[in-house]
PDB file of N, CA and C in Angstrom:
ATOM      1  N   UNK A   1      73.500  14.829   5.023  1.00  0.00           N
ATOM      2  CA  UNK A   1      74.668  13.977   4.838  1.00  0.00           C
ATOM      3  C   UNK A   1      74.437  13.058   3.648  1.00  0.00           C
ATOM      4  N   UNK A   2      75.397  12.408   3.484  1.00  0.00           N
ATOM      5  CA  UNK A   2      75.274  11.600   2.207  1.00  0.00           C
ATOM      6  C   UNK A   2      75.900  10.032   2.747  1.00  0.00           C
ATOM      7  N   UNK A   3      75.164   9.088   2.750  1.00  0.00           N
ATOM      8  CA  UNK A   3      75.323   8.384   3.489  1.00  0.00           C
ATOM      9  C   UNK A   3      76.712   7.236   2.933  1.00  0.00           C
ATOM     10  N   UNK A   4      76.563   6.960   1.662  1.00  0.00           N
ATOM     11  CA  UNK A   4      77.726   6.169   1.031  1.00  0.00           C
ATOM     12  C   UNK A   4      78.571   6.683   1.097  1.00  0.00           C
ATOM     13  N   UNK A   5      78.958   8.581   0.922  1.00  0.00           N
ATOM     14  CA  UNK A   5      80.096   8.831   1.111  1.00  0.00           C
ATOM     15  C   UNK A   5      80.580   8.921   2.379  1.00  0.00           C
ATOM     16  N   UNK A   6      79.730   9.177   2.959  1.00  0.00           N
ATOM     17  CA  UNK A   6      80.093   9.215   4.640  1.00  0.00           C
ATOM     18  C   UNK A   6      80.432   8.193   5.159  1.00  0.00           C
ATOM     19  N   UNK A   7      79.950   6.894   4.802  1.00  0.00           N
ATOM     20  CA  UNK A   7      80.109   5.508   5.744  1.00  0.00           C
ATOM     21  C   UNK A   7      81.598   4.930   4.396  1.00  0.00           C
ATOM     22  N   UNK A   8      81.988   5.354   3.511  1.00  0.00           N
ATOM     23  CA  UNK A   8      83.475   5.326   2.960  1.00  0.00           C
ATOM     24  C   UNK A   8      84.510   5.889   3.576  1.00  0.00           C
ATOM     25  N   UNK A   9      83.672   6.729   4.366  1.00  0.00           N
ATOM     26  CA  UNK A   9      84.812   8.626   4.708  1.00  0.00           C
ATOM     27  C   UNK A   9      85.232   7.564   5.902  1.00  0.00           C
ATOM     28  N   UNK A  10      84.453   6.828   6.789  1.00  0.00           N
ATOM     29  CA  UNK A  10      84.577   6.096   8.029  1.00  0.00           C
ATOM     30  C   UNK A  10      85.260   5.009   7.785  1.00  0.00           C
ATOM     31  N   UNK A  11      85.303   4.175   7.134  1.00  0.00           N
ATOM     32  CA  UNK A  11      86.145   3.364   6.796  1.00  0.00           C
ATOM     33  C   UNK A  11      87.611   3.939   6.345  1.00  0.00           C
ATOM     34  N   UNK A  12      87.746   4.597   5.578  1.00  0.00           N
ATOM     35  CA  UNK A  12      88.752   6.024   5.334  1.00  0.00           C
ATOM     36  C   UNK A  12      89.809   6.119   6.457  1.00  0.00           C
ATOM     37  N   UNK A  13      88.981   6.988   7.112  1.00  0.00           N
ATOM     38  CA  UNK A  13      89.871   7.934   8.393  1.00  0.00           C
ATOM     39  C   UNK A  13      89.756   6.254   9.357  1.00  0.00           C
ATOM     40  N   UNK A  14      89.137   4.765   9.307  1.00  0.00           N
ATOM     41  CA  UNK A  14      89.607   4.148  10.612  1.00  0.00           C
ATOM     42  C   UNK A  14      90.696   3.660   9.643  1.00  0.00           C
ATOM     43  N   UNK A  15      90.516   3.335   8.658  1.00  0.00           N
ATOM     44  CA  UNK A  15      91.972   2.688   8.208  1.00  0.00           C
ATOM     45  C   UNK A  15      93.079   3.554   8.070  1.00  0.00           C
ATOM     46  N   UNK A  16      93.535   4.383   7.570  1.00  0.00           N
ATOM     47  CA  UNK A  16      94.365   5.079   7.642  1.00  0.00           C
ATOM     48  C   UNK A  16      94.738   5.853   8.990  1.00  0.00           C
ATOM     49  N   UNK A  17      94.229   5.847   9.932  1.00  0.00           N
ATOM     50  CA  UNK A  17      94.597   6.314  11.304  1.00  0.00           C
ATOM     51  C   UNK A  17      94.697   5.430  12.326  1.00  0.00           C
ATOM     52  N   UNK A  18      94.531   3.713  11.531  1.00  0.00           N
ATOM     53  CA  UNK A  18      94.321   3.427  12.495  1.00  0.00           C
ATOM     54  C   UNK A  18      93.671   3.427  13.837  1.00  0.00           C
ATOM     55  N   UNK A  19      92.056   3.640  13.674  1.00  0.00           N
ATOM     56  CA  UNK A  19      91.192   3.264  14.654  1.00  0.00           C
ATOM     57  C   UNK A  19      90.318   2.287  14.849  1.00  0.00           C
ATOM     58  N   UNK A  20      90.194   2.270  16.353  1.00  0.00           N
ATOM     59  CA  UNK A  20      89.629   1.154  17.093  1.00  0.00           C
ATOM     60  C   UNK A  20      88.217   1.627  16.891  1.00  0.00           C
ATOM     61  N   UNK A  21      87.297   0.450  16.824  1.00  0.00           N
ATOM     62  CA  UNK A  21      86.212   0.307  16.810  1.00  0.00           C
ATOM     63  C   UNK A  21      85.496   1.050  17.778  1.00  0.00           C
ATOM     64  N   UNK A  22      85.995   1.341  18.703  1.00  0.00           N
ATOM     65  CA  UNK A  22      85.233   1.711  20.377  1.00  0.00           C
ATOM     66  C   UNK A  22      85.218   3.570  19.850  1.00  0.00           C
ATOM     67  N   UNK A  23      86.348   4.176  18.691  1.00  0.00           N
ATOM     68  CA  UNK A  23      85.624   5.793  18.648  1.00  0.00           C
ATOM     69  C   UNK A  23      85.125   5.607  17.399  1.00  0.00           C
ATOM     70  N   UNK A  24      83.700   6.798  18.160  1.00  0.00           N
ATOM     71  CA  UNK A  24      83.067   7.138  17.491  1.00  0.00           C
ATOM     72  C   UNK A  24      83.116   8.075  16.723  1.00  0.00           C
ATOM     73  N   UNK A  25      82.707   8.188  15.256  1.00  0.00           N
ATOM     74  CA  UNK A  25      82.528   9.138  14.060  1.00  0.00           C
ATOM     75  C   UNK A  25      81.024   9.158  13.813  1.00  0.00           C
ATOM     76  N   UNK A  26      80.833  10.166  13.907  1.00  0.00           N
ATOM     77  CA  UNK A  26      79.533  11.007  13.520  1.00  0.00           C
ATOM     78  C   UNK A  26      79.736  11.875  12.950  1.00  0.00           C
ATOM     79  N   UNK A  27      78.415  12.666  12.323  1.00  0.00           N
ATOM     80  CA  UNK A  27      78.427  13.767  11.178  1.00  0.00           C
ATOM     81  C   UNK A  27      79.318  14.911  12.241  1.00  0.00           C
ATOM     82  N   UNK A  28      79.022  14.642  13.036  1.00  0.00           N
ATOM     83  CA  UNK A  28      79.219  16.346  14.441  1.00  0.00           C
ATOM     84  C   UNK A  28      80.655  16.129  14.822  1.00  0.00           C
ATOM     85  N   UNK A  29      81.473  15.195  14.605  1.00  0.00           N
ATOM     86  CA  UNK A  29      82.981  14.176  15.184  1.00  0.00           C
ATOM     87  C   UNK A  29      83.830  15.453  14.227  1.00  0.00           C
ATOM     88  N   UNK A  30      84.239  16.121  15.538  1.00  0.00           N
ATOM     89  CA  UNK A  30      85.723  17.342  15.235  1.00  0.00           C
ATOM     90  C   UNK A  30      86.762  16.845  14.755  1.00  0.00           C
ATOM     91  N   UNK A  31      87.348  16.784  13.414  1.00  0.00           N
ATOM     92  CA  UNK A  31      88.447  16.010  12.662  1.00  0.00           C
ATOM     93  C   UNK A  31      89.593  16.798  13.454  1.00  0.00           C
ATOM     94  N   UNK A  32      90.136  18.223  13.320  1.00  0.00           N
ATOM     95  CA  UNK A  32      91.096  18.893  14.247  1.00  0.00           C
ATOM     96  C   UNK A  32      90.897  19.412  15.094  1.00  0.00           C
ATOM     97  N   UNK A  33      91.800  19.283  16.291  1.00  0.00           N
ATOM     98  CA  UNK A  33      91.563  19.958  17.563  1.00  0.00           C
ATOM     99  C   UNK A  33      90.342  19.080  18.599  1.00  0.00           C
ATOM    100  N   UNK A  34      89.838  18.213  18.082  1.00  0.00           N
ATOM    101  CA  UNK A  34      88.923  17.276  18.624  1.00  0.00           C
ATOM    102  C   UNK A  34      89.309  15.918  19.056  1.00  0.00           C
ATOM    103  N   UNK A  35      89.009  15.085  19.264  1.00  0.00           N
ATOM    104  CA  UNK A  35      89.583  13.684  19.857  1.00  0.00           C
ATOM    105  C   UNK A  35      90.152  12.838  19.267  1.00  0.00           C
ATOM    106  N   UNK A  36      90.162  12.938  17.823  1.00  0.00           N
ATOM    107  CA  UNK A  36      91.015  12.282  16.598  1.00  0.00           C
ATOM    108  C   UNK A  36      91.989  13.428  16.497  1.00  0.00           C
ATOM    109  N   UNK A  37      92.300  14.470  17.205  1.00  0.00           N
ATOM    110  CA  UNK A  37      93.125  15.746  16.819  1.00  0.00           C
ATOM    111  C   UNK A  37      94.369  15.305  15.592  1.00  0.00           C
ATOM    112  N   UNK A  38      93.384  15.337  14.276  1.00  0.00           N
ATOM    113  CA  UNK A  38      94.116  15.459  12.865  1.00  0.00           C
ATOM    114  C   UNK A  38      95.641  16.355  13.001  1.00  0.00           C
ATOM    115  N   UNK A  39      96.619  15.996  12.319  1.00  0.00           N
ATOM    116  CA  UNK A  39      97.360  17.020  11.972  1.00  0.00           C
ATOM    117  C   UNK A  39      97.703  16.997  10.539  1.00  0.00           C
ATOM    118  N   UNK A  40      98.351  17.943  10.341  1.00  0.00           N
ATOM    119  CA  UNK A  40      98.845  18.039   8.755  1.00  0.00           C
ATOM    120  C   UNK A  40      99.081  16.665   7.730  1.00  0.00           C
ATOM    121  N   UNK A  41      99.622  15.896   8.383  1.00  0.00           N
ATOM    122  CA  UNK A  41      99.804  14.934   7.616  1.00  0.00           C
ATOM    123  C   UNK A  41      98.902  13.961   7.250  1.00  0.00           C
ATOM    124  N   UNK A  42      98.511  13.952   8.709  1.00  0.00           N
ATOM    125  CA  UNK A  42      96.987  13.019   8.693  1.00  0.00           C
ATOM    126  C   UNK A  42      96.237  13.696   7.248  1.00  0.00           C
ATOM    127  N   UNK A  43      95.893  14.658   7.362  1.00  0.00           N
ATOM    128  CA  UNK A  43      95.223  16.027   6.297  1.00  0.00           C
ATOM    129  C   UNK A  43      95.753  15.196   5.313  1.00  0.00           C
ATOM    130  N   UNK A  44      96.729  15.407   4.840  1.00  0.00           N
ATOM    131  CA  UNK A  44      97.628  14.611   3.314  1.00  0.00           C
ATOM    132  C   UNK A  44      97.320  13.448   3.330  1.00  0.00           C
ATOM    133  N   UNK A  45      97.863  12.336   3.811  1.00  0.00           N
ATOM    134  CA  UNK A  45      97.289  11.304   3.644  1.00  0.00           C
ATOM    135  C   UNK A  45      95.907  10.401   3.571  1.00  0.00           C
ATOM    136  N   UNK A  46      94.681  11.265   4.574  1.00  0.00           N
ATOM    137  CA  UNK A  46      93.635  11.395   4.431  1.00  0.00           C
ATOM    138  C   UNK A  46      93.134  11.774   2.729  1.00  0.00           C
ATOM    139  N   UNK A  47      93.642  12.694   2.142  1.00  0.00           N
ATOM    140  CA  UNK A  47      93.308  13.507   0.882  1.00  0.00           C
ATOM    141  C   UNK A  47      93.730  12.559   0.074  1.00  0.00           C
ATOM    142  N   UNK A  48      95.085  11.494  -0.306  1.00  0.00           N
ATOM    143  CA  UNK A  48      95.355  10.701  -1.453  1.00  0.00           C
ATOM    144  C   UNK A  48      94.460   9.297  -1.125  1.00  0.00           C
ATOM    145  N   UNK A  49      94.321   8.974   0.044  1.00  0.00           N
ATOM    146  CA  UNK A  49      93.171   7.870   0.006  1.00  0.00           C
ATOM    147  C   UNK A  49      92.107   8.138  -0.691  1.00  0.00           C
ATOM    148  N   UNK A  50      91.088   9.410  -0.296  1.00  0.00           N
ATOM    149  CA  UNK A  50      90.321  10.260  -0.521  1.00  0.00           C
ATOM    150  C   UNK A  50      90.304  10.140  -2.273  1.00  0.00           C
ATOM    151  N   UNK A  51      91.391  10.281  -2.646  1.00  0.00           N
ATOM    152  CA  UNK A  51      91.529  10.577  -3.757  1.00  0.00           C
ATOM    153  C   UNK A  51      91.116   9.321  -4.688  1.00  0.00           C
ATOM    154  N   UNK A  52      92.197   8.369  -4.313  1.00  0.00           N
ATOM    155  CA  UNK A  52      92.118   7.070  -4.871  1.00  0.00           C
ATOM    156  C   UNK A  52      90.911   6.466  -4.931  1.00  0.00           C
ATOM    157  N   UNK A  53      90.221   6.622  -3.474  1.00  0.00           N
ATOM    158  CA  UNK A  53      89.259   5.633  -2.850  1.00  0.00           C
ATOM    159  C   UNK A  53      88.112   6.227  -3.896  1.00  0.00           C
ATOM    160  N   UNK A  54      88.000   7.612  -4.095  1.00  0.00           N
ATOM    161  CA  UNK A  54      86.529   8.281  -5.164  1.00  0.00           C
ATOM    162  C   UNK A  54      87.007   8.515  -6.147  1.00  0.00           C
ATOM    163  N   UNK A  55      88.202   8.482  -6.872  1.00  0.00           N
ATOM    164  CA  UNK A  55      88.446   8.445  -8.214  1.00  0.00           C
ATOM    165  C   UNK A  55      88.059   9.983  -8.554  1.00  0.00           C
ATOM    166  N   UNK A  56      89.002  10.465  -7.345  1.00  0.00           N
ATOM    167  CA  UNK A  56      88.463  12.395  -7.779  1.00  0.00           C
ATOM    168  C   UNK A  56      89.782  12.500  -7.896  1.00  0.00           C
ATOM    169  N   UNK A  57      90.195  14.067  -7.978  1.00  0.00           N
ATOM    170  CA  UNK A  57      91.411  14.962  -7.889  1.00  0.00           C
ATOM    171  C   UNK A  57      90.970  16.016  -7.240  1.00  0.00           C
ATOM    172  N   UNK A  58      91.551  16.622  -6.308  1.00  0.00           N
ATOM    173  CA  UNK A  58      90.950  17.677  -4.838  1.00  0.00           C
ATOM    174  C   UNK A  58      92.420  18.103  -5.339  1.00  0.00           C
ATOM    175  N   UNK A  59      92.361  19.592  -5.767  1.00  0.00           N
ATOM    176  CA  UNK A  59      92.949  20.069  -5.980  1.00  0.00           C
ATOM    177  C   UNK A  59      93.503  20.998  -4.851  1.00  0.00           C
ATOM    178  N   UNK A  60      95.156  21.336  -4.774  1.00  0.00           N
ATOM    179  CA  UNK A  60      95.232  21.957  -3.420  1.00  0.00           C
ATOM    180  C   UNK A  60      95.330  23.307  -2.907  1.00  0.00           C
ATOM    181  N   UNK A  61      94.267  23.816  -4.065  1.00  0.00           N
ATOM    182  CA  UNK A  61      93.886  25.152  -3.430  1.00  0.00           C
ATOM    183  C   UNK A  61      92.331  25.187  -2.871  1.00  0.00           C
ATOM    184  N   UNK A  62      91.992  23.891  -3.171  1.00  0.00           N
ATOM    185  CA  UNK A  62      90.655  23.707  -2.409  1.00  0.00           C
ATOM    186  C   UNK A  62      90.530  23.721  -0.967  1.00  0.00           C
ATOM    187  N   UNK A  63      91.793  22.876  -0.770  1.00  0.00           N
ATOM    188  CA  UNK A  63      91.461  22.543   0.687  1.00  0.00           C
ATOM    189  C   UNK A  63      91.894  23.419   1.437  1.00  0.00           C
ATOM    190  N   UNK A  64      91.607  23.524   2.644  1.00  0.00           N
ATOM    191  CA  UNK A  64      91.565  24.390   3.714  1.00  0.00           C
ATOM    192  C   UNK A  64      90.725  23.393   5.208  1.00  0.00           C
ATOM    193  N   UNK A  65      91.318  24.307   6.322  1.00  0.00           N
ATOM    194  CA  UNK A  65      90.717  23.786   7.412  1.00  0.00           C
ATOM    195  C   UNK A  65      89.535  23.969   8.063  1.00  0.00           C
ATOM    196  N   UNK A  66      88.437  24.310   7.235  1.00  0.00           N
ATOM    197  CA  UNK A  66      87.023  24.070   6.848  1.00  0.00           C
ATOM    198  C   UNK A  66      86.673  22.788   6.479  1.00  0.00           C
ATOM    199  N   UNK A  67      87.177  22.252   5.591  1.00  0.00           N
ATOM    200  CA  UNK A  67      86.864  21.238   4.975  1.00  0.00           C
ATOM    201  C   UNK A  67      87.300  20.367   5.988  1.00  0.00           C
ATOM    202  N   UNK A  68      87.988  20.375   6.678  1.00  0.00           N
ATOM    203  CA  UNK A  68      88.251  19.214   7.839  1.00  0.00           C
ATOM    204  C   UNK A  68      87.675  19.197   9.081  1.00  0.00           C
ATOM    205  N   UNK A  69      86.824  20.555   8.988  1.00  0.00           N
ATOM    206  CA  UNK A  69      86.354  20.726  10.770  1.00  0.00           C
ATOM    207  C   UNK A  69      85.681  19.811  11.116  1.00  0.00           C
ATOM    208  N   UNK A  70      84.624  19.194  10.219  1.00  0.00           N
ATOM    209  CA  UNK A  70      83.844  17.719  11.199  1.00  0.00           C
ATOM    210  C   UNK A  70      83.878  16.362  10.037  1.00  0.00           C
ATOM    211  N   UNK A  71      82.954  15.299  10.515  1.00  0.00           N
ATOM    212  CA  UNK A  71      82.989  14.750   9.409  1.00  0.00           C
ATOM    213  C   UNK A  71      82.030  15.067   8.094  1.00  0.00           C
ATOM    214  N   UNK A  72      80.997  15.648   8.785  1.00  0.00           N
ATOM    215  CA  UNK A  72      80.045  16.248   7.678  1.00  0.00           C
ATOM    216  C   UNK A  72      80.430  17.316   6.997  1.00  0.00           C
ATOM    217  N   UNK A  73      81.323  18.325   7.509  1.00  0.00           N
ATOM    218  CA  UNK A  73      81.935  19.173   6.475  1.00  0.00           C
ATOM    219  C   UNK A  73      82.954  18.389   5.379  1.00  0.00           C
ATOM    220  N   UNK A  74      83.564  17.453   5.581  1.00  0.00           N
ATOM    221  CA  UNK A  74      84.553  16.315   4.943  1.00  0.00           C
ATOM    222  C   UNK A  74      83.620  15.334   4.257  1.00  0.00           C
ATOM    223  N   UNK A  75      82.453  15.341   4.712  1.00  0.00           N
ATOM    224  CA  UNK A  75      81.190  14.395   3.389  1.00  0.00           C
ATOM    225  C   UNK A  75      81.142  15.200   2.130  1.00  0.00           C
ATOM    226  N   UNK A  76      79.997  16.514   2.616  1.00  0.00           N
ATOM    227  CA  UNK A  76      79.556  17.739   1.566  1.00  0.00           C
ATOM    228  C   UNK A  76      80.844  17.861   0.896  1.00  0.00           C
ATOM    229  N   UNK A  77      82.229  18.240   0.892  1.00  0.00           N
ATOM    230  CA  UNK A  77      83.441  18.521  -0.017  1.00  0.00           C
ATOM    231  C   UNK A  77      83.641  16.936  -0.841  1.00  0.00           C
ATOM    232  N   UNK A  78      83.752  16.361  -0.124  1.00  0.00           N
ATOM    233  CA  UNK A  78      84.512  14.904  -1.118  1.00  0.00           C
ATOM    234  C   UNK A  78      83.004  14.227  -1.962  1.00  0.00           C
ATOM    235  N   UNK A  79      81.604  14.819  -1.647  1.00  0.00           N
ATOM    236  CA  UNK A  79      80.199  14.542  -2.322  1.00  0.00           C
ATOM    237  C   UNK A  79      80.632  15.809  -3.593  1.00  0.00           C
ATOM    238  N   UNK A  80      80.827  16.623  -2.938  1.00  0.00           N
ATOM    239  CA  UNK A  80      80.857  17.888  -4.132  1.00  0.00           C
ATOM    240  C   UNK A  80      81.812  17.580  -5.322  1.00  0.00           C
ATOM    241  N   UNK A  81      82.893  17.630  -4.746  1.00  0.00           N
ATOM    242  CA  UNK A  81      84.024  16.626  -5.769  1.00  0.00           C
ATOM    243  C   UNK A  81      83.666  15.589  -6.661  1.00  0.00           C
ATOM    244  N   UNK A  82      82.314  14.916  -6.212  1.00  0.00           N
ATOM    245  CA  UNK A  82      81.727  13.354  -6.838  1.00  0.00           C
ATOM    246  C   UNK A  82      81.100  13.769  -7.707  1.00  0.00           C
ATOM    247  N   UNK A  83      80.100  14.843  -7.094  1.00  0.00           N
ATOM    248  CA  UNK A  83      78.686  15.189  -8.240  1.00  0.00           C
ATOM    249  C   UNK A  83      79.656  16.209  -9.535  1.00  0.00           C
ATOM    250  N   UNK A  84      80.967  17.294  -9.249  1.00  0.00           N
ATOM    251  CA  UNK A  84      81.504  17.692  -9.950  1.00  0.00           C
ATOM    252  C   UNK A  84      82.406  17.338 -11.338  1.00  0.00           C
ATOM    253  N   UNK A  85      82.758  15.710 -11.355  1.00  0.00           N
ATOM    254  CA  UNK A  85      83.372  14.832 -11.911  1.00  0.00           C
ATOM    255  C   UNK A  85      84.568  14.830 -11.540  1.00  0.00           C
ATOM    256  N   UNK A  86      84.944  15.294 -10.113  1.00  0.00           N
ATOM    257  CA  UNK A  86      86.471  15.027  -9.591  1.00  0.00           C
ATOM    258  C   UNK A  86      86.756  16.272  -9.672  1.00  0.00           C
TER     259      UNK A  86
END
């Protein structure tokens, strides 16, 4: 994991989804179909924070619902994006 992007990614998904302190995000924490059960939009709006917040461009043939399955699959992509220059 990558720890700055990860503990951004958490601040991220609680602000924009609006979460309470009491759930937990971990590297292993199922973004869809799991207890935050993401949907599409969440997905979008998640991605222009994402965007703003790392000063990347995630282009949208990148994404897919891989990239959202946990939070550590959602570190490694938005790290890859960083080390790539956006």
């Amino acid at each position: 994991m990558f720890p700055n992007t990860t503990k951004r990614l958490v601040e991220i998904i609680r602000r924009d989804l609006m979460l309470g302190p009491d759930i937990e995000l971990t590297p292993d924490t199922v973004l869809f179909g799991g207890e935050l059960d993401l949907d599409s939009l969440d997905a979008l709006l998640l991605v222009q924070s994402i965007e703003k917040d790392f000063g990347i461009k995630i282009p949208t043939e990148a994404m897919g619902p891989e990239i959202f399955a946990t939070m550590q699959t959602l570190s490694e992509f938005v790290q890859k994006h960083c080390d790539a220059g956006g």
